[in-house]
N, C-alpha and C. Protein backbone atom coordinates (compact mmCIF):
# COMPACT_ATOMS: atom_id res chain seq x y z
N UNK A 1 0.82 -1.20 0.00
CA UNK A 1 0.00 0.00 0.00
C UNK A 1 0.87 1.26 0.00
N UNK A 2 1.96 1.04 0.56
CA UNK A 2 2.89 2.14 0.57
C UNK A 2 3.47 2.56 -0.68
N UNK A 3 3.59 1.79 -1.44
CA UNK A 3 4.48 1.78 -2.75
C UNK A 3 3.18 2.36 -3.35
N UNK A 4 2.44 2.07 -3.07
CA UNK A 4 0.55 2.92 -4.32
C UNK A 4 0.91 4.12 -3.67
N UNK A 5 1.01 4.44 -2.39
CA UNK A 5 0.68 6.04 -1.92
C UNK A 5 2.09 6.74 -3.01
N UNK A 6 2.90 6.49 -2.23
CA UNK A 6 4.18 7.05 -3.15
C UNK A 6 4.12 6.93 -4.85
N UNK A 7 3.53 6.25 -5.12
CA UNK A 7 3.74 5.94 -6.57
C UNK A 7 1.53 7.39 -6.81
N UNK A 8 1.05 7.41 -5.63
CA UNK A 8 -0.18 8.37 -6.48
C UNK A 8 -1.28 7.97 -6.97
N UNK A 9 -1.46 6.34 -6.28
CA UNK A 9 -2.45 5.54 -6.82
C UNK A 9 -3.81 6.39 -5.75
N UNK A 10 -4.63 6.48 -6.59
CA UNK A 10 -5.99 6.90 -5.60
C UNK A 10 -6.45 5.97 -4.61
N UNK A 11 -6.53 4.92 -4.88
CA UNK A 11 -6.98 3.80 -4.19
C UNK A 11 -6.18 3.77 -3.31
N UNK A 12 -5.08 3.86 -3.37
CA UNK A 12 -3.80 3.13 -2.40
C UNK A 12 -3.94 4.40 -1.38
N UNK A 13 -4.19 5.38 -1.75
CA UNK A 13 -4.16 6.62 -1.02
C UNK A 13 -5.49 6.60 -0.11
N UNK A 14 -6.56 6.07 -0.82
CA UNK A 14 -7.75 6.45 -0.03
C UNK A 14 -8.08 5.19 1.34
N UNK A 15 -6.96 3.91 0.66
CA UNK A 15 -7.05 3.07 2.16
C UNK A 15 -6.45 3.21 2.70
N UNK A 16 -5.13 4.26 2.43
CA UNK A 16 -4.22 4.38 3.38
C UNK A 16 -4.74 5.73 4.42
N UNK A 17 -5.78 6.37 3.87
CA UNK A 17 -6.07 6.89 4.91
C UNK A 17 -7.46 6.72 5.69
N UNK A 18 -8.05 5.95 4.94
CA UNK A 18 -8.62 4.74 6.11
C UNK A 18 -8.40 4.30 7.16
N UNK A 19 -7.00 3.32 6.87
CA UNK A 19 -6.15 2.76 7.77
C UNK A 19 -5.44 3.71 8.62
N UNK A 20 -6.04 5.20 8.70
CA UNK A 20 -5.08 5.59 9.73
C UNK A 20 -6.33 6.45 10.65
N UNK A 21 -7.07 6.60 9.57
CA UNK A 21 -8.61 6.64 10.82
C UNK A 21 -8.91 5.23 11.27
N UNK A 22 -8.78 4.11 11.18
CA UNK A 22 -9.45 3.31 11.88
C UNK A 22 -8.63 2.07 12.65
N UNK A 23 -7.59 2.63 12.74
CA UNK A 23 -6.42 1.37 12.89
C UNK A 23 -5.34 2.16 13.68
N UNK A 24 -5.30 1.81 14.62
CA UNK A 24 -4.09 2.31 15.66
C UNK A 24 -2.38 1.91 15.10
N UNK A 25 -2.88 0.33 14.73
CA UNK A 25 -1.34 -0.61 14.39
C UNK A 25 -1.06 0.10 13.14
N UNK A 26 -2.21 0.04 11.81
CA UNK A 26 -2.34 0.72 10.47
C UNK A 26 -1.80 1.59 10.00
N UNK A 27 -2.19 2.92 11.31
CA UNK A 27 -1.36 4.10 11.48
C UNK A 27 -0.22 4.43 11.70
N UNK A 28 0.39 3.43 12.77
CA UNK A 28 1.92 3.59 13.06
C UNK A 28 2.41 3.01 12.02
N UNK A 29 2.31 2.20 11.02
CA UNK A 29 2.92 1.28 10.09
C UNK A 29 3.09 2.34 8.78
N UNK A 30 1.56 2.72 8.45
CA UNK A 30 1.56 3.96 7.23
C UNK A 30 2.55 5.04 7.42
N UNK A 31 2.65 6.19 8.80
CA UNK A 31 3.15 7.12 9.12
C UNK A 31 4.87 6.54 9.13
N UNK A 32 5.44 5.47 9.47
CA UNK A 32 6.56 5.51 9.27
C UNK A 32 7.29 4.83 8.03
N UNK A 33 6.17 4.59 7.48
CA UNK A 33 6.88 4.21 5.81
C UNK A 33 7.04 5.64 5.13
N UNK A 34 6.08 6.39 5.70
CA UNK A 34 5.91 7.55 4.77
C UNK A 34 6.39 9.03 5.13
N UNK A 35 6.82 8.69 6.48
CA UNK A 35 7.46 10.18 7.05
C UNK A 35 8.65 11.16 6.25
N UNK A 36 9.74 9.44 5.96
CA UNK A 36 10.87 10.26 5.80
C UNK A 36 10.55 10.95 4.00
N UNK A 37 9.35 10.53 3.59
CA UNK A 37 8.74 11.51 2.78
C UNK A 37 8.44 12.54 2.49
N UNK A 38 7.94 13.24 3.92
CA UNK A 38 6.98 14.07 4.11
C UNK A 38 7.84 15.52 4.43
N UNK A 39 7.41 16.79 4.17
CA UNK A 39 8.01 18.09 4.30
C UNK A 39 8.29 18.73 3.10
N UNK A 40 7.47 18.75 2.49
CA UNK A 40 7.31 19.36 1.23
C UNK A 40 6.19 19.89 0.88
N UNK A 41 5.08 19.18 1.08
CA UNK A 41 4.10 20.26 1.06
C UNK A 41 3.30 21.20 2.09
N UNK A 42 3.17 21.77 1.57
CA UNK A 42 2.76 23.45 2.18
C UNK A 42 1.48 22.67 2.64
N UNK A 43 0.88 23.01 3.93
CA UNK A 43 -0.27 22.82 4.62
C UNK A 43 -1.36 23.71 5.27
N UNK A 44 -2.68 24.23 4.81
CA UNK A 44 -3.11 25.53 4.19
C UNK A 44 -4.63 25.18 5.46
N UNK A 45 -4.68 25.29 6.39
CA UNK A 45 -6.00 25.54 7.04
C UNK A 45 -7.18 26.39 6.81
N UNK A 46 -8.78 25.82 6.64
CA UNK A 46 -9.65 26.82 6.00
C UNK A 46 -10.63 26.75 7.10
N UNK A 47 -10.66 27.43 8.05
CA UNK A 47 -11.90 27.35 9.09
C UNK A 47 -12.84 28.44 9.06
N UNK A 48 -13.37 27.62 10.02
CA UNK A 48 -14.75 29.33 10.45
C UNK A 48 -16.34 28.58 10.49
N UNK A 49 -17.07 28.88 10.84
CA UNK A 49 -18.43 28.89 11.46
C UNK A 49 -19.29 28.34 10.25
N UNK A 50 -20.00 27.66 10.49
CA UNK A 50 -21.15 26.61 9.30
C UNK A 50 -21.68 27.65 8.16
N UNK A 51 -21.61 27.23 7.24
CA UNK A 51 -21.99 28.19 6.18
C UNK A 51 -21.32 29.37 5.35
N UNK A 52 -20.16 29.47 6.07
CA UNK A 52 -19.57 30.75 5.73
C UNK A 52 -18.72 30.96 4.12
N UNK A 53 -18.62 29.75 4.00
CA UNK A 53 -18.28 29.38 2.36
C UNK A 53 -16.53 28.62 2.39
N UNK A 54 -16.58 28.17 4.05
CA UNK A 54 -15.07 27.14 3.57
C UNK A 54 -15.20 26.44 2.27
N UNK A 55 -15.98 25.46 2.03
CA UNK A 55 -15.73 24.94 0.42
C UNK A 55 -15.76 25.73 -0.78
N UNK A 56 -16.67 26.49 -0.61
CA UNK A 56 -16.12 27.62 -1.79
C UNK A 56 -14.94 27.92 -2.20
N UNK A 57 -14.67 28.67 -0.89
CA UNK A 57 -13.33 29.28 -0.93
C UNK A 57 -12.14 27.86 -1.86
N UNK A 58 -12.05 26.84 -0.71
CA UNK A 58 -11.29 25.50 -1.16
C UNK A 58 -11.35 25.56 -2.76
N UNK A 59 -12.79 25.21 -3.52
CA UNK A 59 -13.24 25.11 -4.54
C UNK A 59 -12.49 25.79 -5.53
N UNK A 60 -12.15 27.43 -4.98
CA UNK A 60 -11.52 28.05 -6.21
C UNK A 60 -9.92 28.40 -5.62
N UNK A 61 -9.55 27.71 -5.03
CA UNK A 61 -8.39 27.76 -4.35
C UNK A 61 -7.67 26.76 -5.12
N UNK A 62 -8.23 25.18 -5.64
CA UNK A 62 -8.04 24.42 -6.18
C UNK A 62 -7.56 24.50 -7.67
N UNK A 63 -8.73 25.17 -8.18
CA UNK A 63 -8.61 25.75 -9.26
C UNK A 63 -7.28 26.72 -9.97
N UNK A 64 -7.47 27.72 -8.95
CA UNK A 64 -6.42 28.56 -9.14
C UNK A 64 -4.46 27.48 -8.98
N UNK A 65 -4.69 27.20 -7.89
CA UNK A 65 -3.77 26.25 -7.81
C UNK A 65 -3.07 25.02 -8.99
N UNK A 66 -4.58 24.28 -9.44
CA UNK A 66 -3.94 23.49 -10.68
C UNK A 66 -3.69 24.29 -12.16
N UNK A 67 -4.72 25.53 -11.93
CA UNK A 67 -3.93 26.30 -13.37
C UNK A 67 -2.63 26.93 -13.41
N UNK A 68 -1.74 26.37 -12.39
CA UNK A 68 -0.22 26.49 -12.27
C UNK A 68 0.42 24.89 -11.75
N UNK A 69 -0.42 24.26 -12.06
CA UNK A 69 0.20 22.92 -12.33
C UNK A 69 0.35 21.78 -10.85
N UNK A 70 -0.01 22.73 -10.15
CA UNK A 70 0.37 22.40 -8.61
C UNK A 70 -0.83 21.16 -8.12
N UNK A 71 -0.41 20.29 -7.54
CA UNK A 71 -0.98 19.27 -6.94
C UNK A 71 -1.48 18.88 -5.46
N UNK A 72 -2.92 19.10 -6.06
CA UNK A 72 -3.82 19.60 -4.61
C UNK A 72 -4.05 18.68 -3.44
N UNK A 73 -4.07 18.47 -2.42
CA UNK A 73 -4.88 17.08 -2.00
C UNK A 73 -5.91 18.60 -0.65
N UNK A 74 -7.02 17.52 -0.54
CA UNK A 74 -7.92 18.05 0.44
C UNK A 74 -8.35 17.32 1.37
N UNK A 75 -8.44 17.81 2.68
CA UNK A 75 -9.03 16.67 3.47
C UNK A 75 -10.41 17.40 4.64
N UNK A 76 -11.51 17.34 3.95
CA UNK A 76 -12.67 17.92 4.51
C UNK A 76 -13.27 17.05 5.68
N UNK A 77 -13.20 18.12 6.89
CA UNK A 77 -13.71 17.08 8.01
C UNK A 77 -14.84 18.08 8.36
N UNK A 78 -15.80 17.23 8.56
CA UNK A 78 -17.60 16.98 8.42
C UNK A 78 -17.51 16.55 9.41
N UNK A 79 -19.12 16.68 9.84
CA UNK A 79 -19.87 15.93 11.29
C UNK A 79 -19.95 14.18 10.92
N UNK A 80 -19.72 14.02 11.85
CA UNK A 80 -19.45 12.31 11.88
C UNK A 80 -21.69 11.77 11.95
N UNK A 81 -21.41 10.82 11.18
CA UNK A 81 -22.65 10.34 10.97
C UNK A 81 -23.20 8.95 12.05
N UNK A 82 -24.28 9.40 13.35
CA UNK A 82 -23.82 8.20 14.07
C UNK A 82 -24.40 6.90 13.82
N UNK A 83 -24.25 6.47 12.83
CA UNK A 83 -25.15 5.67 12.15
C UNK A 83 -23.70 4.52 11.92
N UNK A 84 -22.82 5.74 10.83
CA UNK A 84 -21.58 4.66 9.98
C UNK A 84 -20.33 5.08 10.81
N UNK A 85 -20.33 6.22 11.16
CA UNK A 85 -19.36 7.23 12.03
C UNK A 85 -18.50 7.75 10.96
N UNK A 86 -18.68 7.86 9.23
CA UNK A 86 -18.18 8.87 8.43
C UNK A 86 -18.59 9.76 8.23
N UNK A 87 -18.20 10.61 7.44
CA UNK A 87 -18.71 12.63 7.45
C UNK A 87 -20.16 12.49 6.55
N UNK A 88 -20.82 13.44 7.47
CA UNK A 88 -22.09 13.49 7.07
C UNK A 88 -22.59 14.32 5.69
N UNK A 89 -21.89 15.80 5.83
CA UNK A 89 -22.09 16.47 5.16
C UNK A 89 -21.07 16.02 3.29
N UNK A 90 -20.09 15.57 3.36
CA UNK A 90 -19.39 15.19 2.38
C UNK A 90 -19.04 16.14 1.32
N UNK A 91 -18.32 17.36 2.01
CA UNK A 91 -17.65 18.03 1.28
C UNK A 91 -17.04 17.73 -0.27
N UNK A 92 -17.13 16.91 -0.20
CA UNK A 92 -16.21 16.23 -1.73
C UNK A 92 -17.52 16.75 -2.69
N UNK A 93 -18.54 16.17 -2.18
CA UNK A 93 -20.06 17.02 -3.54
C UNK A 93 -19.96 18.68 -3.56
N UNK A 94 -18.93 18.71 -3.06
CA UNK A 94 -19.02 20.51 -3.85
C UNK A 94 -17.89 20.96 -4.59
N UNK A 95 -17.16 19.87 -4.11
CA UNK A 95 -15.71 19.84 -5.27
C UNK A 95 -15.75 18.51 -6.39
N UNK A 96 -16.91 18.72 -6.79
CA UNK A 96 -16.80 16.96 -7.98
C UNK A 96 -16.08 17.62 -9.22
N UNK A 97 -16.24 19.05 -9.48
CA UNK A 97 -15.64 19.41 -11.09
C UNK A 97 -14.31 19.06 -11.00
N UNK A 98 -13.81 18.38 -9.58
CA UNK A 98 -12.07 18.39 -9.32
C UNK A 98 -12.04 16.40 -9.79
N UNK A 99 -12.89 16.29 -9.61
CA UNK A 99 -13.20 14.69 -9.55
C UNK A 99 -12.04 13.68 -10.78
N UNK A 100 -12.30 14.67 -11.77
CA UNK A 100 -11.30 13.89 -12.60
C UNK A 100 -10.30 14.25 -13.02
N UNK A 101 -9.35 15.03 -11.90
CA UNK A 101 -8.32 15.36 -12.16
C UNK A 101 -7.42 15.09 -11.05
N UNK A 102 -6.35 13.79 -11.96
CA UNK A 102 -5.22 13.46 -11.34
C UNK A 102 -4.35 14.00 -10.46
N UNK A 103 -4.29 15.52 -10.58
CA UNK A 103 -3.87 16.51 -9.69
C UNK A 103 -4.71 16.91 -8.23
N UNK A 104 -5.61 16.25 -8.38
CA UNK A 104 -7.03 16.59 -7.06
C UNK A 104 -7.20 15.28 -6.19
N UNK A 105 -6.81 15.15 -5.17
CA UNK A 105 -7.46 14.54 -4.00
C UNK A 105 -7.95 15.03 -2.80
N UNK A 106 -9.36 14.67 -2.68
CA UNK A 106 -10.11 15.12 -1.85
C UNK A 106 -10.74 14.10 -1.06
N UNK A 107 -10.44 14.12 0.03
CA UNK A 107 -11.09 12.99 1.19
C UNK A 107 -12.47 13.95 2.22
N UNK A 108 -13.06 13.04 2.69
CA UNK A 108 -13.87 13.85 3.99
C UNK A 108 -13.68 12.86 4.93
N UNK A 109 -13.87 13.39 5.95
CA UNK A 109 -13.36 12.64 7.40
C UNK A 109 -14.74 13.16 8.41
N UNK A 110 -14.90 12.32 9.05
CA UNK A 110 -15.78 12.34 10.33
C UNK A 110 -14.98 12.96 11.21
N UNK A 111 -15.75 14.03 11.89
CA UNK A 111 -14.82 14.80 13.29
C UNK A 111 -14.98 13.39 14.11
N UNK A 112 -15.69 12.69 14.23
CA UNK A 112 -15.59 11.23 15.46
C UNK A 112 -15.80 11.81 17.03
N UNK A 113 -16.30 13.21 16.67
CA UNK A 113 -16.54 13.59 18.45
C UNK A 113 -15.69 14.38 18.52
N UNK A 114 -14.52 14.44 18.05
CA UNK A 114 -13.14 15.51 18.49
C UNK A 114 -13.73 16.84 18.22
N UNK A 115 -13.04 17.58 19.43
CA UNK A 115 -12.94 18.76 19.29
C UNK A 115 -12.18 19.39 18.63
N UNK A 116 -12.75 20.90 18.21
CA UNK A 116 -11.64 21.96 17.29
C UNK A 116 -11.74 22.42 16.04
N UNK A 117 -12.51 21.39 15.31
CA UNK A 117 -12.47 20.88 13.99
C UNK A 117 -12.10 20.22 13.43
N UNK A 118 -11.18 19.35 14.10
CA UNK A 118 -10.26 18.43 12.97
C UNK A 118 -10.56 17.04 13.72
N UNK A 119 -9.95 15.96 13.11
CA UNK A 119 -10.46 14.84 13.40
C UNK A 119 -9.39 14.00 14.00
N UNK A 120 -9.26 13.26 15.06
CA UNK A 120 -8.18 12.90 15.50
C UNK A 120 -6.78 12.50 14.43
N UNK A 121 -7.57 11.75 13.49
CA UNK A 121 -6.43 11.19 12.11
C UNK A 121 -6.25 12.18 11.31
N UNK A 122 -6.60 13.48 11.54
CA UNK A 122 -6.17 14.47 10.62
C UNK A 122 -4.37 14.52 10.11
N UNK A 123 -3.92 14.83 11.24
CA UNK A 123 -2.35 14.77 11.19
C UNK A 123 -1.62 13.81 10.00
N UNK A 124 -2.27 12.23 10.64
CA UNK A 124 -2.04 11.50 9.96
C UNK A 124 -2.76 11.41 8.35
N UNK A 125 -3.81 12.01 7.49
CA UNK A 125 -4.28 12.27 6.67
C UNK A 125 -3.08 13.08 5.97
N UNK A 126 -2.44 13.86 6.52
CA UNK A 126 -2.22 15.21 5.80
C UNK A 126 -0.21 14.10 5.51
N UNK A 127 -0.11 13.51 6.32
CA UNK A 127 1.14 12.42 5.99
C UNK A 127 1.16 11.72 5.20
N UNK A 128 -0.27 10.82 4.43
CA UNK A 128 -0.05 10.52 3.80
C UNK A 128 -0.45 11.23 2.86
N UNK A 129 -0.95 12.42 2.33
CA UNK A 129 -1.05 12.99 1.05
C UNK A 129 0.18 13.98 0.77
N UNK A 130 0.76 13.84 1.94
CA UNK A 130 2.42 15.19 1.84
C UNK A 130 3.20 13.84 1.20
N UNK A 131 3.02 12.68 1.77
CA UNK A 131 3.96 11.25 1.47
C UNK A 131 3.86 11.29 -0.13
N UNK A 132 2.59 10.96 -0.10
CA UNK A 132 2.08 11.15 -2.20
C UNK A 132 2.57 11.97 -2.61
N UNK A 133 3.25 12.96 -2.14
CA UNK A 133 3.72 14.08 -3.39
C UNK A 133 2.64 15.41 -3.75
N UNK A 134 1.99 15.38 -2.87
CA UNK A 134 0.98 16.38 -3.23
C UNK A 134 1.64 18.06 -2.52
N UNK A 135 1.57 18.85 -3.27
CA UNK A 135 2.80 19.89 -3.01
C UNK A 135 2.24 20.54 -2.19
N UNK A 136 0.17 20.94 -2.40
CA UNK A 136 -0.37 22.50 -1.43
C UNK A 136 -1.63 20.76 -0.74
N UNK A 137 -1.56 21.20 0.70
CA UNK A 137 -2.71 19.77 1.41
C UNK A 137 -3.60 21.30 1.93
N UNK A 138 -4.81 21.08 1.23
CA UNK A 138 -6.11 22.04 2.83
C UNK A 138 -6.59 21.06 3.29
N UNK A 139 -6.98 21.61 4.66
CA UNK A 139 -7.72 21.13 5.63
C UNK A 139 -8.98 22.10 6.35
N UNK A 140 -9.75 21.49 5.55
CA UNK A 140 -11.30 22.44 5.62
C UNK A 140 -11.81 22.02 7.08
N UNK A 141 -11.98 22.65 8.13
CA UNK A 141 -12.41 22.08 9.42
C UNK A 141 -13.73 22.09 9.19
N UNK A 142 -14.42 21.45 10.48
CA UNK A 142 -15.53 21.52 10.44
C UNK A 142 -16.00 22.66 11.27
N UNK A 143 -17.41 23.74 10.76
CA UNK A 143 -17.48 24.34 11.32
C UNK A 143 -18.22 24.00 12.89
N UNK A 144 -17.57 24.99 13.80
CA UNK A 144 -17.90 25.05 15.03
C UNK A 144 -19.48 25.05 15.49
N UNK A 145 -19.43 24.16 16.13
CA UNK A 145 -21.27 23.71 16.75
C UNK A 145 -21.86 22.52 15.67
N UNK A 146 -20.75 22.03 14.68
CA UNK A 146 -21.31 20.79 14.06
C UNK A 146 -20.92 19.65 14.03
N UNK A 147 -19.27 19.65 14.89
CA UNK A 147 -18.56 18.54 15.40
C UNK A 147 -19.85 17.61 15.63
């Protein structure tokens, strides 16, 4: 799975960060294949209060970004659903025009209860998409009072 993240496989990327929301052992195993990777990309926080247009903003942030070639990854953390315990709202449906472009990864994450906005495996999210080679990572929090 490590050799897919590094090599940019979507798949390999999207269980590897699976495996680091849902796997304690998963996580320590992913994060140190992929550390001495990591420190290259720029890591871009988008917060603020429900509605205020974090994905927007993301949306043309993306944009602007790949019309200079640059390689995006996103990791939108949403209210956890207590049903499956993944993100409810699913930020990714407001970025689909990014959907088919090799340069765009976009995950959503369940806050899981955590406070702040971010989701405990955030850290680890943003390791393995800095690991992939992805040069600019946002991290769209969730807004406050929807944890």
């Amino acid at each position: 799975m490590v050799e897919g993240v590094r090599e940019r496989r979507v798949r390999a990327i999207a269980r590897a960060i699976t495996l680091v929301e849902n796997s304690v052992e998963g996580r320590r195993e992913i994060v140190r294949h992929l550390h001495p990777l990591t420190g290259n990309a720029h890591i871009i926080g988008i917060a603020g209060p429900p509605g205020v247009g974090k994905s927007t903003i993301v949306d043309g942030l993306i944009r602007l970004y790949r019309n200079d070639g640059v390689r995006v990854g996103v990791i939108a953390v949403d209210p956890t659903s207590p049903f499956t315990g993944g993100a409810i709202l699913g930020d990714r449906i407001r970025m689909v025009d990014h959907s088919g472009d090799p340069g765009v990864f976009v995950r959503s994450m369940g806050s899981r209860g955590s406070l702040g906005g971010l989701a405990l495996a955030t850290a680890d999210a943003i390791t393995v998409l800095d690991g992939a080679g992805f040069d600019v990572v946002f991290v769209e929090t969730v807004g406050a009072g929807q944890a």
